[in-house]
N, C-alpha and C. Protein backbone atom coordinates (compact mmCIF):
# COMPACT_ATOMS: atom_id res chain seq x y z
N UNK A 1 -76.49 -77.79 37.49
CA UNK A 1 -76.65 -78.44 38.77
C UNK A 1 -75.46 -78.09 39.65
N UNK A 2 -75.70 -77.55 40.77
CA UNK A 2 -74.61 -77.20 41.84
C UNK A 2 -73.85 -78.50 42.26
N UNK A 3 -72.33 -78.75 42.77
CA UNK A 3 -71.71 -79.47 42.93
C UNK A 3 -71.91 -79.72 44.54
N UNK A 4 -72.03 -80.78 45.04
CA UNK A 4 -72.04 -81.01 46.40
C UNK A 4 -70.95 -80.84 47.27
N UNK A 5 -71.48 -80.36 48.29
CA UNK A 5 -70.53 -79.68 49.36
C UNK A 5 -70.30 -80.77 50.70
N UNK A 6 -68.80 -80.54 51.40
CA UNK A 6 -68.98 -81.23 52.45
C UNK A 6 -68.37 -80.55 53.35
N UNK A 7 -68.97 -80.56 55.23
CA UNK A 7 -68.00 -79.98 55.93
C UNK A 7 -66.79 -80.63 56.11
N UNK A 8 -65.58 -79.62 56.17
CA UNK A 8 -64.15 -80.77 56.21
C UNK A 8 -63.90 -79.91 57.48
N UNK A 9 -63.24 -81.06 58.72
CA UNK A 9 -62.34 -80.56 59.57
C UNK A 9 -61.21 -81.11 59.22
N UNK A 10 -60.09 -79.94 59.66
CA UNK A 10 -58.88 -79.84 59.45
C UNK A 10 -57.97 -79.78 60.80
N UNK A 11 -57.25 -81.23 61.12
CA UNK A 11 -56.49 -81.11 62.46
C UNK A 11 -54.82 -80.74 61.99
N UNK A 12 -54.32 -79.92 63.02
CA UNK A 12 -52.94 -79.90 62.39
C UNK A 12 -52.38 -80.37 63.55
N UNK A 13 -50.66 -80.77 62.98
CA UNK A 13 -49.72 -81.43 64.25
C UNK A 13 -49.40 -79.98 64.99
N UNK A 14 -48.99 -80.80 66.07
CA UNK A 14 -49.10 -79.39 67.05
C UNK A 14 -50.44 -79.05 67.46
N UNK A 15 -51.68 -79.16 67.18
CA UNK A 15 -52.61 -78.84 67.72
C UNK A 15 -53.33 -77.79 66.55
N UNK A 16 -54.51 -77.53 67.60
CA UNK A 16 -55.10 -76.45 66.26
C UNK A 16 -56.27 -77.21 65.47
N UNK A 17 -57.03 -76.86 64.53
CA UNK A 17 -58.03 -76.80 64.08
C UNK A 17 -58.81 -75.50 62.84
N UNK A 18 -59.51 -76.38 61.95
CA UNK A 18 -60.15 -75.65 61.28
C UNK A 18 -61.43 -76.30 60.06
N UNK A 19 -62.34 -75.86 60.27
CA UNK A 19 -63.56 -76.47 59.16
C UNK A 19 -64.03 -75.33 57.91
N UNK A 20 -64.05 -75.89 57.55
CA UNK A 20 -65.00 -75.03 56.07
C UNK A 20 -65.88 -76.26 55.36
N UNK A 21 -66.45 -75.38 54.55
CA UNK A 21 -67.33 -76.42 53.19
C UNK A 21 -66.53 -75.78 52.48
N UNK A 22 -66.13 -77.25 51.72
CA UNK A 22 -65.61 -77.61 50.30
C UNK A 22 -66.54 -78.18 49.27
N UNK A 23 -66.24 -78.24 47.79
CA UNK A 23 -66.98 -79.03 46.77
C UNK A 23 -66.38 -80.27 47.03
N UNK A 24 -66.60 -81.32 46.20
CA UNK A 24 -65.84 -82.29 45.86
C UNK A 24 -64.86 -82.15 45.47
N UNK A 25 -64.79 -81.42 44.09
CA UNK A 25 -63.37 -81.33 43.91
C UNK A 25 -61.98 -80.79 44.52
N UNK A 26 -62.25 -80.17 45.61
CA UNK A 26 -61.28 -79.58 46.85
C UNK A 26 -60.98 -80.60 47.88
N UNK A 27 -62.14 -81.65 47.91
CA UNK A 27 -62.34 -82.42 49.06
C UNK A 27 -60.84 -83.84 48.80
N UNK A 28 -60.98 -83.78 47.34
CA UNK A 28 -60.31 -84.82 46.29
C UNK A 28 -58.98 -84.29 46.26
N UNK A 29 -58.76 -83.09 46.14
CA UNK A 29 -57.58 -82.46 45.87
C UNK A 29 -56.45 -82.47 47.06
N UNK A 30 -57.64 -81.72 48.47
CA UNK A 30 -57.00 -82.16 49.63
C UNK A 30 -56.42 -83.42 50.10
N UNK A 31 -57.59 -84.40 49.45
CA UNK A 31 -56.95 -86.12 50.04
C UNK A 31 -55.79 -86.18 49.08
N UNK A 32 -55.42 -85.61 47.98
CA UNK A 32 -54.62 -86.12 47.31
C UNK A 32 -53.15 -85.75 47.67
N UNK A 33 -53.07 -84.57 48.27
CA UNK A 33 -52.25 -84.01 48.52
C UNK A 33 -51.70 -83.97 49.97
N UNK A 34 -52.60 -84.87 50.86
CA UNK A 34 -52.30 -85.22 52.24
C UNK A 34 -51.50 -86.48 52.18
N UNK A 35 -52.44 -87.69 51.19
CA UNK A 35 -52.01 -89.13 51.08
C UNK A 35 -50.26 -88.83 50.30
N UNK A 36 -50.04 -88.08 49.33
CA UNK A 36 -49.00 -87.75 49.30
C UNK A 36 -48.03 -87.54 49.88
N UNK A 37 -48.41 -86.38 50.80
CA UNK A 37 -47.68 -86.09 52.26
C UNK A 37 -46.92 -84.61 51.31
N UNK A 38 -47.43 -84.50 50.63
CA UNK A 38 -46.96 -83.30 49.88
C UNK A 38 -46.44 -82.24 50.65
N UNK A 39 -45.43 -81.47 50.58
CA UNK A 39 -45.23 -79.96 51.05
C UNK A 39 -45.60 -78.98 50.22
N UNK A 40 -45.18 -77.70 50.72
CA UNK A 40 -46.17 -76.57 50.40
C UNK A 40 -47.62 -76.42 51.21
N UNK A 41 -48.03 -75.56 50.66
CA UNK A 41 -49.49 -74.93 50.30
C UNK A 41 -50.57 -75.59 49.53
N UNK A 42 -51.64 -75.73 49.70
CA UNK A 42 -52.40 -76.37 48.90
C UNK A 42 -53.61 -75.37 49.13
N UNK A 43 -54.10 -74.78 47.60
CA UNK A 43 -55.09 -73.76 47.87
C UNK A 43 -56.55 -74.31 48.12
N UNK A 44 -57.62 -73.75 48.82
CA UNK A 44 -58.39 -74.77 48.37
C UNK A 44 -59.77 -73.22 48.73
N UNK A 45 -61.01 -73.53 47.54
CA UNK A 45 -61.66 -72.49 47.19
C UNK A 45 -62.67 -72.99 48.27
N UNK A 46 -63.33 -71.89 49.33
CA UNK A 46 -64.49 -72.34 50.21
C UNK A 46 -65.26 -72.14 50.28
N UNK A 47 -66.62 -71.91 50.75
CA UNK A 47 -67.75 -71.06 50.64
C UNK A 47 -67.72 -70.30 51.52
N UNK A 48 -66.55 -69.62 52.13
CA UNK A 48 -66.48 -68.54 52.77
C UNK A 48 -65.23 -67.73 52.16
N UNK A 49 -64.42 -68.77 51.53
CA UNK A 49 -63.16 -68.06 51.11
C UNK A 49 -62.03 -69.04 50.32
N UNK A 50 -61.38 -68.67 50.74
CA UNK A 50 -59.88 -69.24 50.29
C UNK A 50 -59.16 -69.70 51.22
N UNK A 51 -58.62 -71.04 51.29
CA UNK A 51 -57.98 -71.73 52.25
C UNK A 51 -56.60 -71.85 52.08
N UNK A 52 -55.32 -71.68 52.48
CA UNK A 52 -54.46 -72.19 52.42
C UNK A 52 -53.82 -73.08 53.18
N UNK A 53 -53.59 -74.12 52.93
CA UNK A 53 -53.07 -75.34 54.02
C UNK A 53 -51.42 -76.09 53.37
N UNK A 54 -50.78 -76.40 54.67
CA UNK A 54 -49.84 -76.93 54.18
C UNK A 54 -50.08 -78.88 54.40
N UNK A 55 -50.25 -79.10 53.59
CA UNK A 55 -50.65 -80.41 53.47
C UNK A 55 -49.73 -81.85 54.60
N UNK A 56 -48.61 -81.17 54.21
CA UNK A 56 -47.56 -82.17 55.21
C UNK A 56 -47.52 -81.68 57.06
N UNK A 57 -48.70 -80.76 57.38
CA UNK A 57 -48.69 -80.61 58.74
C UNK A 57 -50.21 -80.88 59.03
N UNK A 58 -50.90 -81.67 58.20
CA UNK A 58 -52.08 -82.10 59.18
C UNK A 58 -52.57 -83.64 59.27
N UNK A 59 -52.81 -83.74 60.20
CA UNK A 59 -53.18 -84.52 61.01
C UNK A 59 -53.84 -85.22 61.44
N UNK A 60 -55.27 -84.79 60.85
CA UNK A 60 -56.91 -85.38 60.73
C UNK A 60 -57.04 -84.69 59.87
N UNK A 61 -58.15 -85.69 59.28
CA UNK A 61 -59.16 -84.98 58.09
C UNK A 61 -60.44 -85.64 58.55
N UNK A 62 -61.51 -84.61 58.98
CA UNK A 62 -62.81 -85.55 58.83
C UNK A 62 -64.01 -84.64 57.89
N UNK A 63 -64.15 -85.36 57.21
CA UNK A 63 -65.15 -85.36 56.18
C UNK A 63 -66.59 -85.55 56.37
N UNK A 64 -67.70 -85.25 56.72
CA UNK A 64 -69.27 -85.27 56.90
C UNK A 64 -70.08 -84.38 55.55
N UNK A 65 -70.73 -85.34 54.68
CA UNK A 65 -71.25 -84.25 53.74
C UNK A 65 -72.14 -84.02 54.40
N UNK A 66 -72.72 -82.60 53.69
CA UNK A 66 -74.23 -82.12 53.86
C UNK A 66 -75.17 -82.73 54.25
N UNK A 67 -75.83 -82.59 55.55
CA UNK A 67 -77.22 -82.81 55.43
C UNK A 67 -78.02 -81.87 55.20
N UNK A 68 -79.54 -82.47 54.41
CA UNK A 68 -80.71 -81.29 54.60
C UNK A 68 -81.71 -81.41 55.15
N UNK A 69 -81.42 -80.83 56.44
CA UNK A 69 -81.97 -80.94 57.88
C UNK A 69 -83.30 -79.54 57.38
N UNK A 70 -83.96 -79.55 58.19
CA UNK A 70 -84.80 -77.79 58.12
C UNK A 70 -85.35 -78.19 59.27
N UNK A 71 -84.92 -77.18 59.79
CA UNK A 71 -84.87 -76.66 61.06
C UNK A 71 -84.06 -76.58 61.90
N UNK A 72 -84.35 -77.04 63.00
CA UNK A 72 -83.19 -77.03 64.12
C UNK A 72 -83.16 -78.13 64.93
């Protein structure tokens, strides 16, 4: 069974922006490492790629899982 995906936007200080789909477990990893306030890098695997974020420069997180819409 495939793991569920969600779109995440990503605000950083200073401005800026970025979304991908994540699994859960990236989605978990990211909150964990924001609520932290962690520094560094935090890798995170996407369905387009590979993310790298520094956790202690963002700013928003908004989270919307999947819908399954068909159509438009």
């Amino acid at each position: 069974m495939a793991s569920e995906t969600a779109r995440v936007e990503i605000g950083f200080l200073g401005g800026g922006a970025t979304s991908a789909h994540l699994d859960d477990a990236a989605v978990k990893a990211l909150r964990k490492a924001v609520d932290k306030g962690e520094a560094g890098l935090v890798e995170l695997e996407a369905e387009g790629g590979t993310l790298l974020v520094r956790a202690d420069q963002i700013s928003f997180l908004r989270v919307a899982q999947r819908d399954s819409r068909v159509g438009f």
